[in-house]
PDB file of N, CA and C in Angstrom:
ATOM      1  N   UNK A   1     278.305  13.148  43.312  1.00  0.00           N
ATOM      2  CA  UNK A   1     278.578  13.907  44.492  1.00  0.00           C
ATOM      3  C   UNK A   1     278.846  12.967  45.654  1.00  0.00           C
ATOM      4  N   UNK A   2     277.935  11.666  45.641  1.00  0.00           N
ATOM      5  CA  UNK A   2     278.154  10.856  46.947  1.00  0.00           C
ATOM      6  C   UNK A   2     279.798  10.730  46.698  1.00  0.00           C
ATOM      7  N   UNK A   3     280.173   9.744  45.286  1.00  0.00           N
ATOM      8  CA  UNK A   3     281.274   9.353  45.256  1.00  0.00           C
ATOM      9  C   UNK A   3     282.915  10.273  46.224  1.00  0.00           C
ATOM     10  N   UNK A   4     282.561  11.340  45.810  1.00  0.00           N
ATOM     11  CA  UNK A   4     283.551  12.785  45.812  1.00  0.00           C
ATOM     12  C   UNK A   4     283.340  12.928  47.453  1.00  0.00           C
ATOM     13  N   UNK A   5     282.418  12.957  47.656  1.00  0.00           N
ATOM     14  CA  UNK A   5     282.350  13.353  49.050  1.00  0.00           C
ATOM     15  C   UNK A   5     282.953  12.116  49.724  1.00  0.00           C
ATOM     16  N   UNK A   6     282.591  10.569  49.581  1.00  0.00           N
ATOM     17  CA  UNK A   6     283.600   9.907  49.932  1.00  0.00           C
ATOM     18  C   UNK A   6     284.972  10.074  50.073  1.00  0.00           C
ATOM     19  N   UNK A   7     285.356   9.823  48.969  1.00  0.00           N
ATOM     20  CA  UNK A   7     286.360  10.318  48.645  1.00  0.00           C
ATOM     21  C   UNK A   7     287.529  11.281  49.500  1.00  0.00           C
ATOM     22  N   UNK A   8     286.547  12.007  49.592  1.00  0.00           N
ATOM     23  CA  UNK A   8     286.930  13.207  50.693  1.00  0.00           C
ATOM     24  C   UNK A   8     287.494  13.213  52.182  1.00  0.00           C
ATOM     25  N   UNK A   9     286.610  11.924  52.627  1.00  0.00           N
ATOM     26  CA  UNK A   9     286.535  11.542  53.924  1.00  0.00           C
ATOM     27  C   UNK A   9     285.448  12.504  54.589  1.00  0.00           C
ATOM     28  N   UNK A  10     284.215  12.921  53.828  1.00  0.00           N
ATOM     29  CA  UNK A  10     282.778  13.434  54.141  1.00  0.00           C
ATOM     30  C   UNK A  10     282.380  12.579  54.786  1.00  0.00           C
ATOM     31  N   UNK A  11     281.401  13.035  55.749  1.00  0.00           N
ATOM     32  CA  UNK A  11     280.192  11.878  56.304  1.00  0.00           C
ATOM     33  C   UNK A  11     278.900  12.952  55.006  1.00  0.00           C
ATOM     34  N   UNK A  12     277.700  11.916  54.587  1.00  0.00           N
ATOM     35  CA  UNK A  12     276.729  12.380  53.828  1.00  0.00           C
ATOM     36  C   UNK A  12     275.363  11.934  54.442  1.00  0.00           C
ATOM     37  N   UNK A  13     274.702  13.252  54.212  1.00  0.00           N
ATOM     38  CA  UNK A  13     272.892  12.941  54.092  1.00  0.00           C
ATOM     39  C   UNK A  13     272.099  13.167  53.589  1.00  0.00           C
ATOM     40  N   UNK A  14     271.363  11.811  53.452  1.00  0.00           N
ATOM     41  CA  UNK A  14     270.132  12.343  52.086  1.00  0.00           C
ATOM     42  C   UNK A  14     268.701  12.646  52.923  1.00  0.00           C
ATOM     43  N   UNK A  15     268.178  13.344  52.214  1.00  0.00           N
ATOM     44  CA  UNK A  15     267.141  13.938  53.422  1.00  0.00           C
ATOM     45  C   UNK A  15     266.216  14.484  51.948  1.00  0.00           C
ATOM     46  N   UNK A  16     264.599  14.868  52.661  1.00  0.00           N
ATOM     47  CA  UNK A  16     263.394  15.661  51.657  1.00  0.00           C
ATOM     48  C   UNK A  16     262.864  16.486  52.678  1.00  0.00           C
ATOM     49  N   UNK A  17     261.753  17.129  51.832  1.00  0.00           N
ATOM     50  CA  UNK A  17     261.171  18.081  52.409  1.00  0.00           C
ATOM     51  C   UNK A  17     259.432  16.987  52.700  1.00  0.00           C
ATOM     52  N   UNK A  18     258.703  17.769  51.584  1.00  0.00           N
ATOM     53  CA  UNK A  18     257.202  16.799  51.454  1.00  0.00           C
ATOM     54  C   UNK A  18     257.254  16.301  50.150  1.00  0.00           C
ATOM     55  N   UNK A  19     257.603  15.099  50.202  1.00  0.00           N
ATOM     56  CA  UNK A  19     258.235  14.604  48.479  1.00  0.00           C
ATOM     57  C   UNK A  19     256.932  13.347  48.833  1.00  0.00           C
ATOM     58  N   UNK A  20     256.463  13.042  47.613  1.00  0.00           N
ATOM     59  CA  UNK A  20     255.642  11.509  47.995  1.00  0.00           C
ATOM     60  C   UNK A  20     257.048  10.541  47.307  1.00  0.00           C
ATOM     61  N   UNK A  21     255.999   9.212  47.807  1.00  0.00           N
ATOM     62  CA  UNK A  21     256.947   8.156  47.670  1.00  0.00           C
ATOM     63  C   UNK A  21     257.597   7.881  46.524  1.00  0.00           C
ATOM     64  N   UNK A  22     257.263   8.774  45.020  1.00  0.00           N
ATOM     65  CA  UNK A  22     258.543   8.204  43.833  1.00  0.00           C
ATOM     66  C   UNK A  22     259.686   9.079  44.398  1.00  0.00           C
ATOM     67  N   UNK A  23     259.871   9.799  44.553  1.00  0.00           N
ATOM     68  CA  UNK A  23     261.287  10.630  45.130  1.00  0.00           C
ATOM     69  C   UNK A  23     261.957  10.062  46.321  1.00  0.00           C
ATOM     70  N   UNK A  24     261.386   9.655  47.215  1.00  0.00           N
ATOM     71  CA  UNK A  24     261.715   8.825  48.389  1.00  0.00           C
ATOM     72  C   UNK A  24     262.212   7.492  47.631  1.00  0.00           C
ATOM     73  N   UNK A  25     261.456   6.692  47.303  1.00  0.00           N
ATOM     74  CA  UNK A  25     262.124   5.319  46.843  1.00  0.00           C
ATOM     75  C   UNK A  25     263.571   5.372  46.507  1.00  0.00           C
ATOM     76  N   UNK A  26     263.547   6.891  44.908  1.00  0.00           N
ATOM     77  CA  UNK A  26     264.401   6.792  44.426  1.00  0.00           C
ATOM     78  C   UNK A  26     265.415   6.850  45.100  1.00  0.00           C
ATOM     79  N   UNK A  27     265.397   7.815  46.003  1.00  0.00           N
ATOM     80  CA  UNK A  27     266.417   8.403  47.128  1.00  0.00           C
ATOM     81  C   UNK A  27     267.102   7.835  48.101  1.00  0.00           C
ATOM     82  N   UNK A  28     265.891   6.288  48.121  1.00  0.00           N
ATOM     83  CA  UNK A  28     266.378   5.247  49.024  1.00  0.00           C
ATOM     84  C   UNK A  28     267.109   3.972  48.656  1.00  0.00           C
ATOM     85  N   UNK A  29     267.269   4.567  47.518  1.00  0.00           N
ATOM     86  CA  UNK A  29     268.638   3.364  46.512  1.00  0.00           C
ATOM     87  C   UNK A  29     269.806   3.772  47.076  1.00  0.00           C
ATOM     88  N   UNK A  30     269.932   5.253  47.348  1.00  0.00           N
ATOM     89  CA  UNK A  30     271.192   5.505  47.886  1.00  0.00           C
ATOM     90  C   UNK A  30     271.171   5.626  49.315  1.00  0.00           C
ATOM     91  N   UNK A  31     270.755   5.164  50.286  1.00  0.00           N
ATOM     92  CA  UNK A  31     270.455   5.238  51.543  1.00  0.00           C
ATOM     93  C   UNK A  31     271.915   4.249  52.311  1.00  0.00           C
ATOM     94  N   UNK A  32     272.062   3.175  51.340  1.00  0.00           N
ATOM     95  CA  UNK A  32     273.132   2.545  52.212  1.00  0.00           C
ATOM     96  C   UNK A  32     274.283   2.734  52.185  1.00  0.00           C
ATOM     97  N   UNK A  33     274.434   3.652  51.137  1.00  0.00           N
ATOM     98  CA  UNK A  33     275.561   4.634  50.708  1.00  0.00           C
ATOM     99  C   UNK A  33     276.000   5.441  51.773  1.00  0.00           C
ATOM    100  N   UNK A  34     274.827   6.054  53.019  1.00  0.00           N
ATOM    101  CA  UNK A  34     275.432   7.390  53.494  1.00  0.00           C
ATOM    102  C   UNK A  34     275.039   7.247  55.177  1.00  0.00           C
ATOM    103  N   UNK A  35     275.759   8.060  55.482  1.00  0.00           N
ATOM    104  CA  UNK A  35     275.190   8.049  57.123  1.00  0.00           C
ATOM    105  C   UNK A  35     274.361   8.391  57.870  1.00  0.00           C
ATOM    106  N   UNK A  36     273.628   9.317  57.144  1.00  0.00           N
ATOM    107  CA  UNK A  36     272.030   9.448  57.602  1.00  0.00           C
ATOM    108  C   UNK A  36     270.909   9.571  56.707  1.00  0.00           C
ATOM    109  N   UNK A  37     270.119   9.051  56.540  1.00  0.00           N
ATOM    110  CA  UNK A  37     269.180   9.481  55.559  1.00  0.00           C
ATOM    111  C   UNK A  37     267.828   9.957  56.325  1.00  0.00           C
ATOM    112  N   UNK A  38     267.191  10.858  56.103  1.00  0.00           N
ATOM    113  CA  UNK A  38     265.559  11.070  56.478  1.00  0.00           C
ATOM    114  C   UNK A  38     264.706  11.528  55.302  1.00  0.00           C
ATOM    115  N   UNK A  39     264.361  10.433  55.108  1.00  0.00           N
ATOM    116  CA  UNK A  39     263.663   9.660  53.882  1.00  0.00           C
ATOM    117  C   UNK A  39     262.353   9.901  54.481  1.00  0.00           C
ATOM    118  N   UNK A  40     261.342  10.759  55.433  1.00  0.00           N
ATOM    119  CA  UNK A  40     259.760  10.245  55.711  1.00  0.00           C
ATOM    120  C   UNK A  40     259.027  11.126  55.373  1.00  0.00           C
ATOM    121  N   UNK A  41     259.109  12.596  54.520  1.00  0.00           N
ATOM    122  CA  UNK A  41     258.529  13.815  54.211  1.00  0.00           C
ATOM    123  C   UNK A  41     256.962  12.902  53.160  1.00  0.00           C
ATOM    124  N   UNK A  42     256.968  11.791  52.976  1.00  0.00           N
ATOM    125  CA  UNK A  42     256.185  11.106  52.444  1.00  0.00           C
ATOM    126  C   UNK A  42     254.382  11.093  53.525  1.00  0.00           C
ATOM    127  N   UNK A  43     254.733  11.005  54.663  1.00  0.00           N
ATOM    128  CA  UNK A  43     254.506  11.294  55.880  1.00  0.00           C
ATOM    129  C   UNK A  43     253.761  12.239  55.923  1.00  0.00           C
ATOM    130  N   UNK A  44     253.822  13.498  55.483  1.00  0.00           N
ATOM    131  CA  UNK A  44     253.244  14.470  55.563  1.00  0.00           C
ATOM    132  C   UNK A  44     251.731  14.606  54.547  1.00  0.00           C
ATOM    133  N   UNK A  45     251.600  13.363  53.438  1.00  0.00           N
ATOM    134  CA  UNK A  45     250.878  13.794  52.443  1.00  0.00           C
ATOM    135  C   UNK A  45     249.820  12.855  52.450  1.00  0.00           C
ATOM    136  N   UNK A  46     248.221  13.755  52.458  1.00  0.00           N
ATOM    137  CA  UNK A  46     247.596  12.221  52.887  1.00  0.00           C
ATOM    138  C   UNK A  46     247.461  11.581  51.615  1.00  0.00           C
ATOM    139  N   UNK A  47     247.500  12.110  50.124  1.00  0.00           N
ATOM    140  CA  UNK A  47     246.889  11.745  49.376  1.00  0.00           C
ATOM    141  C   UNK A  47     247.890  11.307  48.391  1.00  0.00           C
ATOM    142  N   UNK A  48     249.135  11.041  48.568  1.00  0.00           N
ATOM    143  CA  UNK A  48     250.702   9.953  47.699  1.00  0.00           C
ATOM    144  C   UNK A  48     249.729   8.969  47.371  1.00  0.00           C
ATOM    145  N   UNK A  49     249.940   8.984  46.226  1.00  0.00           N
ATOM    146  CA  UNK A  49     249.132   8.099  45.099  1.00  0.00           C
ATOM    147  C   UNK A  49     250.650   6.903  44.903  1.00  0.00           C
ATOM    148  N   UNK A  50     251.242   7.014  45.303  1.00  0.00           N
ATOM    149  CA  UNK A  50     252.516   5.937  45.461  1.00  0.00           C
ATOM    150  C   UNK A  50     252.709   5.129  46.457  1.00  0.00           C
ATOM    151  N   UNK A  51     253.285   3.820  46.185  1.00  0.00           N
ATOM    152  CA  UNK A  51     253.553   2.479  47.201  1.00  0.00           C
ATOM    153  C   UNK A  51     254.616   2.136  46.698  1.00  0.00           C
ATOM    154  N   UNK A  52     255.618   1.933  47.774  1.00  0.00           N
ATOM    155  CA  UNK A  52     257.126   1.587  47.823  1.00  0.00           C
ATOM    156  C   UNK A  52     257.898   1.485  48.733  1.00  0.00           C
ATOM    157  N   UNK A  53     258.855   2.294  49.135  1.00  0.00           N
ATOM    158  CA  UNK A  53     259.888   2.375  50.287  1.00  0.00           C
ATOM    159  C   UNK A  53     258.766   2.690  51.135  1.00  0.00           C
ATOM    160  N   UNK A  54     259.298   1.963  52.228  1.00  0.00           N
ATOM    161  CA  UNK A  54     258.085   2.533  53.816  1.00  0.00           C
ATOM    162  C   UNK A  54     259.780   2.262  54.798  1.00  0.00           C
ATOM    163  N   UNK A  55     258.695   2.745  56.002  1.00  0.00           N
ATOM    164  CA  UNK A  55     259.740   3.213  56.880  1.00  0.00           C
ATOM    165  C   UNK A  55     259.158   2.460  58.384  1.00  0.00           C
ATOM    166  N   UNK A  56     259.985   1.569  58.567  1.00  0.00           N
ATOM    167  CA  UNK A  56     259.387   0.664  59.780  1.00  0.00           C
ATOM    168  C   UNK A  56     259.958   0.576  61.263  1.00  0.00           C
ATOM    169  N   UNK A  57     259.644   0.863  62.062  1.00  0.00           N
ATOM    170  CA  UNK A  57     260.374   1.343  63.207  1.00  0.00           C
ATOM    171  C   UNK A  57     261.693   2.158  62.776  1.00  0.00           C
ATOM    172  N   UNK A  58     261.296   3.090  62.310  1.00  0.00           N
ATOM    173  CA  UNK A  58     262.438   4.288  62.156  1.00  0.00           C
ATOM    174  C   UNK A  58     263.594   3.506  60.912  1.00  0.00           C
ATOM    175  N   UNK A  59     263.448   2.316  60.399  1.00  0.00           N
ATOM    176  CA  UNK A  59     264.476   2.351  59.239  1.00  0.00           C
ATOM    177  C   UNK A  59     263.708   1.846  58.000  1.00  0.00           C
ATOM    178  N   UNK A  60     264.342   2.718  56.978  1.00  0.00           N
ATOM    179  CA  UNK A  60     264.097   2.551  55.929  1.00  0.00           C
ATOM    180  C   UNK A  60     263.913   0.950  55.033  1.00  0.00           C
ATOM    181  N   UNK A  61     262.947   0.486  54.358  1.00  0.00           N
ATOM    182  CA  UNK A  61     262.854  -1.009  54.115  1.00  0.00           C
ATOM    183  C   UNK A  61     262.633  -0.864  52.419  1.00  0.00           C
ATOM    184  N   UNK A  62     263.318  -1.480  51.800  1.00  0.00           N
ATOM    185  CA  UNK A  62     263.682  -1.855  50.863  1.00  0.00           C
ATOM    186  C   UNK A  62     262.405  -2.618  50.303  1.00  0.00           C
ATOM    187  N   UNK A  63     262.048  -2.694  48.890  1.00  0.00           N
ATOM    188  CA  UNK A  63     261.330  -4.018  48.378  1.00  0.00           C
ATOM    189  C   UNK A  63     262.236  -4.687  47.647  1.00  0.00           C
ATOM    190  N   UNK A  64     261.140  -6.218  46.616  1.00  0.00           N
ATOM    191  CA  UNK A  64     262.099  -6.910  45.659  1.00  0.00           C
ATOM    192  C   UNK A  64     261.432  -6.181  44.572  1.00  0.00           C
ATOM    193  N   UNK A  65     260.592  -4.647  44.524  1.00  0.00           N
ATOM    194  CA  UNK A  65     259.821  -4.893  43.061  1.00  0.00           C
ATOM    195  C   UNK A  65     261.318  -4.189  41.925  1.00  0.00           C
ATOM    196  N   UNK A  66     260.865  -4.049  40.479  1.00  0.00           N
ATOM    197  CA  UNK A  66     261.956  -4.019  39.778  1.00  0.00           C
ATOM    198  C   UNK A  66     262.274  -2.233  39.936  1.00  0.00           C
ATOM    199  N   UNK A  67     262.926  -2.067  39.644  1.00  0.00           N
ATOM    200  CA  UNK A  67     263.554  -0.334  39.557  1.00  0.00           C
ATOM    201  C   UNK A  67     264.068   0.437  40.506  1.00  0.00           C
ATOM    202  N   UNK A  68     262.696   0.999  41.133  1.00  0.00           N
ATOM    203  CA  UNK A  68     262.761   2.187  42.342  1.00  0.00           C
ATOM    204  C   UNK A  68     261.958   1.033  43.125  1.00  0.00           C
ATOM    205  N   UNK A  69     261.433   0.332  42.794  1.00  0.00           N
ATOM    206  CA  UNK A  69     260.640  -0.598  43.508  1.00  0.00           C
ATOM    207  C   UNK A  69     259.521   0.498  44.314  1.00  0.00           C
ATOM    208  N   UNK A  70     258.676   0.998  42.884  1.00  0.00           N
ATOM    209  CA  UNK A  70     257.775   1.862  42.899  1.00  0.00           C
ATOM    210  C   UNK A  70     256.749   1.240  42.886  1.00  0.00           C
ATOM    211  N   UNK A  71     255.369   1.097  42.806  1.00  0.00           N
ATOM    212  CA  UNK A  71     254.020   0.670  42.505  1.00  0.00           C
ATOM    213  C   UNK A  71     252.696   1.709  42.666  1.00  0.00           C
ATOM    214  N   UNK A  72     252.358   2.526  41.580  1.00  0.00           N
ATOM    215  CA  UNK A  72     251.680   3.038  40.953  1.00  0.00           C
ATOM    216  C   UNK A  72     250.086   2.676  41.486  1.00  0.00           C
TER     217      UNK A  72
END
């Protein structure tokens, strides 16, 4: 869908609701892909048993771990 919507001459955004951080990470592979992302519904949950993508002065930060650069 990103591709197509390119394609198109779309602007795209990836966005959640209250997702913990494996859905966010994943979501944030494609983040540099699009023009807005709001990636922080992670935010909302006190108890995300997940460590990964964080969000640091309002932009999204990447790790080096392997995959989703998830940690369990």
């Amino acid at each position: 869908m990103l591709n197509l919507a390119k394609s198109l001459n779309m602007k795209v955004m990836i966005g959640c609701m209250t997702e913990t951080l494996c859905a966010i990470s994943a979501a944030s592979q494609l983040s540099p892909q699009v023009e807005w992302a709001d990636l922080d519904g992670n935010l909302l949950i006190k108890n995300d048993p997940y460590s990964g993508t964080k969000i640091v002065n309002g932009k999204i930060e990447l790790n080096n771990n392997p995959g989703i650069g998830l940690i369990s």
